[in-house]
C-alpha atoms as a PDB file:
ATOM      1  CA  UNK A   1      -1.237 -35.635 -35.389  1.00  0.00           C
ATOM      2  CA  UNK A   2      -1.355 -32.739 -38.175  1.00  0.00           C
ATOM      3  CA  UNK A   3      -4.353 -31.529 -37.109  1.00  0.00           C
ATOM      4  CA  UNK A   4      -3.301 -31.546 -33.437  1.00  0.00           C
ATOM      5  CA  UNK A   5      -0.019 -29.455 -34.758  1.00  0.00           C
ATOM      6  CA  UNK A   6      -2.024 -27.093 -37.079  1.00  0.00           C
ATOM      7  CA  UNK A   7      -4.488 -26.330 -33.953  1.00  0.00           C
ATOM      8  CA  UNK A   8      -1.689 -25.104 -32.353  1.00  0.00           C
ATOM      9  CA  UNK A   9      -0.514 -23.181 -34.857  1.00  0.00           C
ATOM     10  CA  UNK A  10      -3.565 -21.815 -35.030  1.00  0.00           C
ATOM     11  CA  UNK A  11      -3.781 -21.213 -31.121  1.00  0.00           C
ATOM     12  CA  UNK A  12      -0.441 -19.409 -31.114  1.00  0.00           C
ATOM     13  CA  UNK A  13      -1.073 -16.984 -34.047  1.00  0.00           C
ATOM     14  CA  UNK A  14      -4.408 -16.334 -32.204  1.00  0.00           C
ATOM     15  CA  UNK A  15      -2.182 -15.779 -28.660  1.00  0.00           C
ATOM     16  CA  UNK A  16       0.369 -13.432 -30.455  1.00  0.00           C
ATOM     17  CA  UNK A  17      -2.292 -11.236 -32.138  1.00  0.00           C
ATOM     18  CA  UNK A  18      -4.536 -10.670 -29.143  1.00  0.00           C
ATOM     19  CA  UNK A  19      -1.197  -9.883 -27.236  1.00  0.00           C
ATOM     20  CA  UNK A  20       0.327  -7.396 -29.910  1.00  0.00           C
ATOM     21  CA  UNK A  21      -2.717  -5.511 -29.861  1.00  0.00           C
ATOM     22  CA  UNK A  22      -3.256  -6.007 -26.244  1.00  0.00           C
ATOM     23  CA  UNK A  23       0.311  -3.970 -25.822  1.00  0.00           C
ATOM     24  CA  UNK A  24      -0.767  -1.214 -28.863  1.00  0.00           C
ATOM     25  CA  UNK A  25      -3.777  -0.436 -26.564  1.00  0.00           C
ATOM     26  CA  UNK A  26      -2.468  -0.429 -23.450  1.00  0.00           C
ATOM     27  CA  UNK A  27       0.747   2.356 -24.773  1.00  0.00           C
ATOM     28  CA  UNK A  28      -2.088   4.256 -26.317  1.00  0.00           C
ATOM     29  CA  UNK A  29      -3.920   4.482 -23.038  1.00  0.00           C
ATOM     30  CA  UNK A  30      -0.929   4.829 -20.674  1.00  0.00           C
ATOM     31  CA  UNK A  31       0.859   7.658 -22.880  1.00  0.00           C
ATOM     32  CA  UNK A  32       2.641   8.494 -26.120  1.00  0.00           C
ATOM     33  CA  UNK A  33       5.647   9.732 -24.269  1.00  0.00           C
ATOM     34  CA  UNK A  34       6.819   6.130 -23.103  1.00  0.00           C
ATOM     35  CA  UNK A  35       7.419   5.799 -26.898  1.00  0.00           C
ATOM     36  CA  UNK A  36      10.434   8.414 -27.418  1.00  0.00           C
ATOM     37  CA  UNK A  37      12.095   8.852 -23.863  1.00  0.00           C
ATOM     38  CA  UNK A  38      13.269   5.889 -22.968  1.00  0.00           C
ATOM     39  CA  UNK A  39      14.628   5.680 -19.217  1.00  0.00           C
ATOM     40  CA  UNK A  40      16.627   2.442 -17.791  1.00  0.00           C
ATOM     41  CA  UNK A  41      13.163   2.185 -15.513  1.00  0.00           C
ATOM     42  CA  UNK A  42      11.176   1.976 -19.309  1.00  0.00           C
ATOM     43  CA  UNK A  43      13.999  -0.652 -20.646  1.00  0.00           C
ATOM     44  CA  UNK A  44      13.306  -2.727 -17.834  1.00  0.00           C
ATOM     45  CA  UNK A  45       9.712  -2.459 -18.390  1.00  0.00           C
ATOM     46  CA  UNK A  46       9.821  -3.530 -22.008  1.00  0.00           C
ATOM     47  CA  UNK A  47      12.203  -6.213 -21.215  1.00  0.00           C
ATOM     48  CA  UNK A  48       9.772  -7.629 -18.696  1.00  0.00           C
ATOM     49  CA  UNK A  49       6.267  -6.860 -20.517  1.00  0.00           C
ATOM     50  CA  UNK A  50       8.532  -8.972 -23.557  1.00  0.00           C
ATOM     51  CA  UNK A  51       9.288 -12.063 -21.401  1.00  0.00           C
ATOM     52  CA  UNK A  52       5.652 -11.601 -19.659  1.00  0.00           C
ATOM     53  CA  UNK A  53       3.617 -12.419 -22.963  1.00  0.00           C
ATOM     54  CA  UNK A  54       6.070 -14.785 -24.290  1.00  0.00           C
ATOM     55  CA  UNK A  55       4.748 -17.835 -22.675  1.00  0.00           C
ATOM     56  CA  UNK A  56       0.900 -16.297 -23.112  1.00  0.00           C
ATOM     57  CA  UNK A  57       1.819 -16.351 -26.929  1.00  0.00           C
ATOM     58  CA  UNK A  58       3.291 -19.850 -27.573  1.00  0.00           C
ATOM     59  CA  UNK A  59       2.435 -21.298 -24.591  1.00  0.00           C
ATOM     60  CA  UNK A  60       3.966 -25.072 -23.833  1.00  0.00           C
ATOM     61  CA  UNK A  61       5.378 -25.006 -27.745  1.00  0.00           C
ATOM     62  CA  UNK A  62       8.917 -23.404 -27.312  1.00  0.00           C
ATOM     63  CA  UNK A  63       9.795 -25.009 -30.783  1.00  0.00           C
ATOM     64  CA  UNK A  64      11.612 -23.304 -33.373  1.00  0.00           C
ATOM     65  CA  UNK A  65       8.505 -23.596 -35.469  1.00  0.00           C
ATOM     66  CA  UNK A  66       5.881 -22.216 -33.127  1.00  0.00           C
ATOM     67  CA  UNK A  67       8.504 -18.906 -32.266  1.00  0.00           C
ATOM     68  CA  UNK A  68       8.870 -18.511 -35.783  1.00  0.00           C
ATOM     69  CA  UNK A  69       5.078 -18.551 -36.467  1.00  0.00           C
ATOM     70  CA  UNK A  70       4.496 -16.216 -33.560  1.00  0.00           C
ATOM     71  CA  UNK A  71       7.332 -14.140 -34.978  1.00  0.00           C
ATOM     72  CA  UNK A  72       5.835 -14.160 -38.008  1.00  0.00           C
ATOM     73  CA  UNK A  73       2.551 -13.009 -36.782  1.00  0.00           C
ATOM     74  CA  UNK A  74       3.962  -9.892 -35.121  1.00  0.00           C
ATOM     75  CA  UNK A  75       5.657  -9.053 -38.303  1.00  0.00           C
ATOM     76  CA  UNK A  76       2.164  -9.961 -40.192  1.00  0.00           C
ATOM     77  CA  UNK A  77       0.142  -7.696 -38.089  1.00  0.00           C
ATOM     78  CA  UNK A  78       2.591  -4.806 -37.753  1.00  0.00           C
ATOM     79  CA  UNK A  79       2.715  -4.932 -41.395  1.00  0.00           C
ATOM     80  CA  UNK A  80      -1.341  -4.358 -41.553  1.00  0.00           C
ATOM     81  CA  UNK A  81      -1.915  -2.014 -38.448  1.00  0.00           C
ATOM     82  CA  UNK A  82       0.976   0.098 -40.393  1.00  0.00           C
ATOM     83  CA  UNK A  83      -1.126  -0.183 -43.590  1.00  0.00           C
ATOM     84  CA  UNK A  84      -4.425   0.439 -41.885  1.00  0.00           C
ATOM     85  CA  UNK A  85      -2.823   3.911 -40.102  1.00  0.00           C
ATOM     86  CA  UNK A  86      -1.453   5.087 -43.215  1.00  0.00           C
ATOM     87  CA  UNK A  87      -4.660   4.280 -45.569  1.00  0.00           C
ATOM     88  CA  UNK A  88      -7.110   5.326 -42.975  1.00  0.00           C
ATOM     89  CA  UNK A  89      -5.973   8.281 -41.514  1.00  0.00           C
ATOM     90  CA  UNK A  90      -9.199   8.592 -38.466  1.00  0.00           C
ATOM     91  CA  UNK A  91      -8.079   5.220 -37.602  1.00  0.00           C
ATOM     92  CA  UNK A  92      -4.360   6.575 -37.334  1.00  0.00           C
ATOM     93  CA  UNK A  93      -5.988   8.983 -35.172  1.00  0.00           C
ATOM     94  CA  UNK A  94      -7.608   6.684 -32.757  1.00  0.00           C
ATOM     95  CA  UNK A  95      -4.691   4.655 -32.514  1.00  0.00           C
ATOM     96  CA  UNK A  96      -1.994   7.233 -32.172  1.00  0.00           C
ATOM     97  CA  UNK A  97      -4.126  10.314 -31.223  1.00  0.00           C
ATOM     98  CA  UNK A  98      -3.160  13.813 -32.056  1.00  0.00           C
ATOM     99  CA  UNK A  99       0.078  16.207 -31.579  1.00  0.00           C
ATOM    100  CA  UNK A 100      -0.333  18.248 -28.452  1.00  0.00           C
ATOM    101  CA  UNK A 101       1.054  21.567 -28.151  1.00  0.00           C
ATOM    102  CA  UNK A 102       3.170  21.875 -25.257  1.00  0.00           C
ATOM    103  CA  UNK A 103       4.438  25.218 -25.437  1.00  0.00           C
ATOM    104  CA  UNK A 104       3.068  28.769 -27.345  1.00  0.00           C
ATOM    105  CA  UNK A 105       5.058  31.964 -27.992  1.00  0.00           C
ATOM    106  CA  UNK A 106       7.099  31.033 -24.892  1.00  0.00           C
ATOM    107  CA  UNK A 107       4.696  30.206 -22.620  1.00  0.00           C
ATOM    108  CA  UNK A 108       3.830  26.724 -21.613  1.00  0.00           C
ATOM    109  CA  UNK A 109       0.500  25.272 -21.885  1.00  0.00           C
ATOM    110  CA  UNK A 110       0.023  23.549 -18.825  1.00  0.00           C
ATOM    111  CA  UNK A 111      -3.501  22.109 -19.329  1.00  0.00           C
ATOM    112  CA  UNK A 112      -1.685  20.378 -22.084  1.00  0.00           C
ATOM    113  CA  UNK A 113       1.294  19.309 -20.412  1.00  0.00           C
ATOM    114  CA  UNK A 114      -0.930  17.353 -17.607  1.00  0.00           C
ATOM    115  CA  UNK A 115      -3.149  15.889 -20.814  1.00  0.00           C
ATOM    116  CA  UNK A 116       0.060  13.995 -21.919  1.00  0.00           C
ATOM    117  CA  UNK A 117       2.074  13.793 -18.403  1.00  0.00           C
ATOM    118  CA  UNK A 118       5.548  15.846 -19.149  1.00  0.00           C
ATOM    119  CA  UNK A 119       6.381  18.028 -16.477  1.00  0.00           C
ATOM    120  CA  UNK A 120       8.154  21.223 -16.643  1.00  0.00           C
ATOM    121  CA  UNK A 121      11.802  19.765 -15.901  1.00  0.00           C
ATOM    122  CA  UNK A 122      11.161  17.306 -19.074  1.00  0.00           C
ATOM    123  CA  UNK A 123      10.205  19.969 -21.270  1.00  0.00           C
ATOM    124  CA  UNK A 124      13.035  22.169 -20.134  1.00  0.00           C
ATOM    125  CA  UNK A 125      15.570  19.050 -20.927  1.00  0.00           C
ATOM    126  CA  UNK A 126      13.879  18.739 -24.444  1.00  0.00           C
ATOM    127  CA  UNK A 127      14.215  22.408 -25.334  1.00  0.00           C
ATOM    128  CA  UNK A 128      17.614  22.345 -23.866  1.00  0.00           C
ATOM    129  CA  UNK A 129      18.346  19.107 -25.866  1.00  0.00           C
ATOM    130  CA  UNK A 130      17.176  21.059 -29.104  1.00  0.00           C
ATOM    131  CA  UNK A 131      19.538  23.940 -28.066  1.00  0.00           C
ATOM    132  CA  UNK A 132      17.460  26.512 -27.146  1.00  0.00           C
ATOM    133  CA  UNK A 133      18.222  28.146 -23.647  1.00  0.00           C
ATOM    134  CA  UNK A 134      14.507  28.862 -22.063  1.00  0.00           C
ATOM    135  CA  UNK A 135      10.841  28.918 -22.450  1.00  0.00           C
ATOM    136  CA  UNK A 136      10.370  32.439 -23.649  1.00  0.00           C
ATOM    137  CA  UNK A 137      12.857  31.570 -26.903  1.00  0.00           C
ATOM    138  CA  UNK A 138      10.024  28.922 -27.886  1.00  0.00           C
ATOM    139  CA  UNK A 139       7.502  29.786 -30.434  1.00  0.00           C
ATOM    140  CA  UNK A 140       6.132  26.361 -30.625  1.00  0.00           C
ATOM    141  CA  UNK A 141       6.640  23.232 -28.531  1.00  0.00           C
ATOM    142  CA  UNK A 142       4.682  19.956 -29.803  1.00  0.00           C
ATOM    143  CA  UNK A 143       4.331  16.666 -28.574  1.00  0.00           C
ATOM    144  CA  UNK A 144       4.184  14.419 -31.614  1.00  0.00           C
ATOM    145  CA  UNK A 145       2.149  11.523 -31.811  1.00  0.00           C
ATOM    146  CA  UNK A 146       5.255   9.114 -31.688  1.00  0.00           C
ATOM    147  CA  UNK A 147       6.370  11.299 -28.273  1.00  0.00           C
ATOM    148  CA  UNK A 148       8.878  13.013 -29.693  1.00  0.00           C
ATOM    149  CA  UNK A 149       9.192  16.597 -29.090  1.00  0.00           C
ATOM    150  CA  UNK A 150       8.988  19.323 -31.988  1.00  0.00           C
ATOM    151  CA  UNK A 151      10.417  22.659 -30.591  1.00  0.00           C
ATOM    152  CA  UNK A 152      10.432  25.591 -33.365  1.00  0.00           C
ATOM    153  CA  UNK A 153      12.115  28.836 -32.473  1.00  0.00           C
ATOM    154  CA  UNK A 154      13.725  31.650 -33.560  1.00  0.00           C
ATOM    155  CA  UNK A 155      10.357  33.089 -34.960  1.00  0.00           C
ATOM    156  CA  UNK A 156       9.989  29.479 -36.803  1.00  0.00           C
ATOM    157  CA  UNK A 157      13.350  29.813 -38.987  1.00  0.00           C
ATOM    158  CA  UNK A 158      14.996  26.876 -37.059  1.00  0.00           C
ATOM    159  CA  UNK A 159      13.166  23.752 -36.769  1.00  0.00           C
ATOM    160  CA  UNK A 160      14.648  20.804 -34.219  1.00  0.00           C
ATOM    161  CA  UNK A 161      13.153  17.246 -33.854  1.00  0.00           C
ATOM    162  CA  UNK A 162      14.847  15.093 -31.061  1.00  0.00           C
ATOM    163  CA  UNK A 163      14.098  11.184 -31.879  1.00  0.00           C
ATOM    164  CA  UNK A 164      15.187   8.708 -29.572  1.00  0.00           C
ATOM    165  CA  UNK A 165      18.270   9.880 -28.540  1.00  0.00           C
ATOM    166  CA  UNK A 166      18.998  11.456 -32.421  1.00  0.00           C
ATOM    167  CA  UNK A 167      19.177  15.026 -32.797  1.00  0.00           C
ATOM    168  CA  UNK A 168      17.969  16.690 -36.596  1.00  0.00           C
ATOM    169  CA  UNK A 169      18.346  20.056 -37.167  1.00  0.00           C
ATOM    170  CA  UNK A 170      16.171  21.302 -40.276  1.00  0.00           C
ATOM    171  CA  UNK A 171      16.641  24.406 -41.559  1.00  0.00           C
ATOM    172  CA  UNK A 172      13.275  25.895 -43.432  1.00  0.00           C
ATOM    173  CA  UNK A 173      13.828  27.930 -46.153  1.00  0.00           C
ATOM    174  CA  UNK A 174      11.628  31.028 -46.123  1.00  0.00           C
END
């Protein structure tokens, strides 16, 4: 009987790490901006995707023991890929790819905005969320690898971030 148990143990921490990665690959493939601009159409997704892979992770065990241990194996291997990105920065950048400049002394790169799918009306709504009225008043517009967008203006003296709904103004000293 405790080998039968620790088999499936062993089965669902196997499940939950092939789907965690699974879902890391499968973001990194179908675009960084999911990440940061969350619409009710991407809540929905993640809701779904989340009740999707439950069964695939624990299966016919819906004890409190075997969701803990799958739990605990998400919070195991986030822990690790986290590590990994930070120790090993080329693997950070196959995971997370690079910043993409969306925007250059006012103009927008286009080429750049089809790479990582924002169209012009979302790039207008993040500049105008950073509170800067057009194009033209952008020095530099950057995708980051979290899909956040970076928008410097004012000839760089006024930086904005906009995070998930948060707003940061930084102010760089010269």
């Amino acid at each position: 009987m405790n080998e039968l148990l620790s088999n499936n143990y062993i089965r669902i921490i196997g499940s939950t790490l092939a789907v965690y990665l699974f879902i890391v690959i499968a973001i990194r493939l179908f675009g960084k901006k999911e990440l940061a601009q969350l619409s009710v159409v991407d809540l929905v997704f993640i809701l779904l995707i989340s009740n999707a892979v439950q069964n695939a992770m624990v299966g016919p065990d819906s004890t409190l023991l075997g969701g803990l241990v799958a739990a605990s194996t998400l919070f195991l291997v986030n822990y690790v890929l986290k590590y990994l990105l930070y120790r090993f920065p080329k693997f950070g950048k196959i995971v997370q790819g690079d910043a993409t400049m969306l925007v250059y002394q006012g103009k927008m790169i286009k080429s750049h905005m089809e790479k990582v799918r924002v169209s012009e009306d979302e790039l207008m709504e993040a500049i105008r969320e950073h509170g800067v009225n057009s194009v033209k008043e952008v020095d530099l517009a950057i995708m980051e690898v979290d899909g956040s967008i970076s928008v410097l203006s004012e000839k760089y003296q006024k930086k904005t971030v906009k995070r998930r709904q948060a707003h940061k103004t930084l102010n760089q000293q010269n």
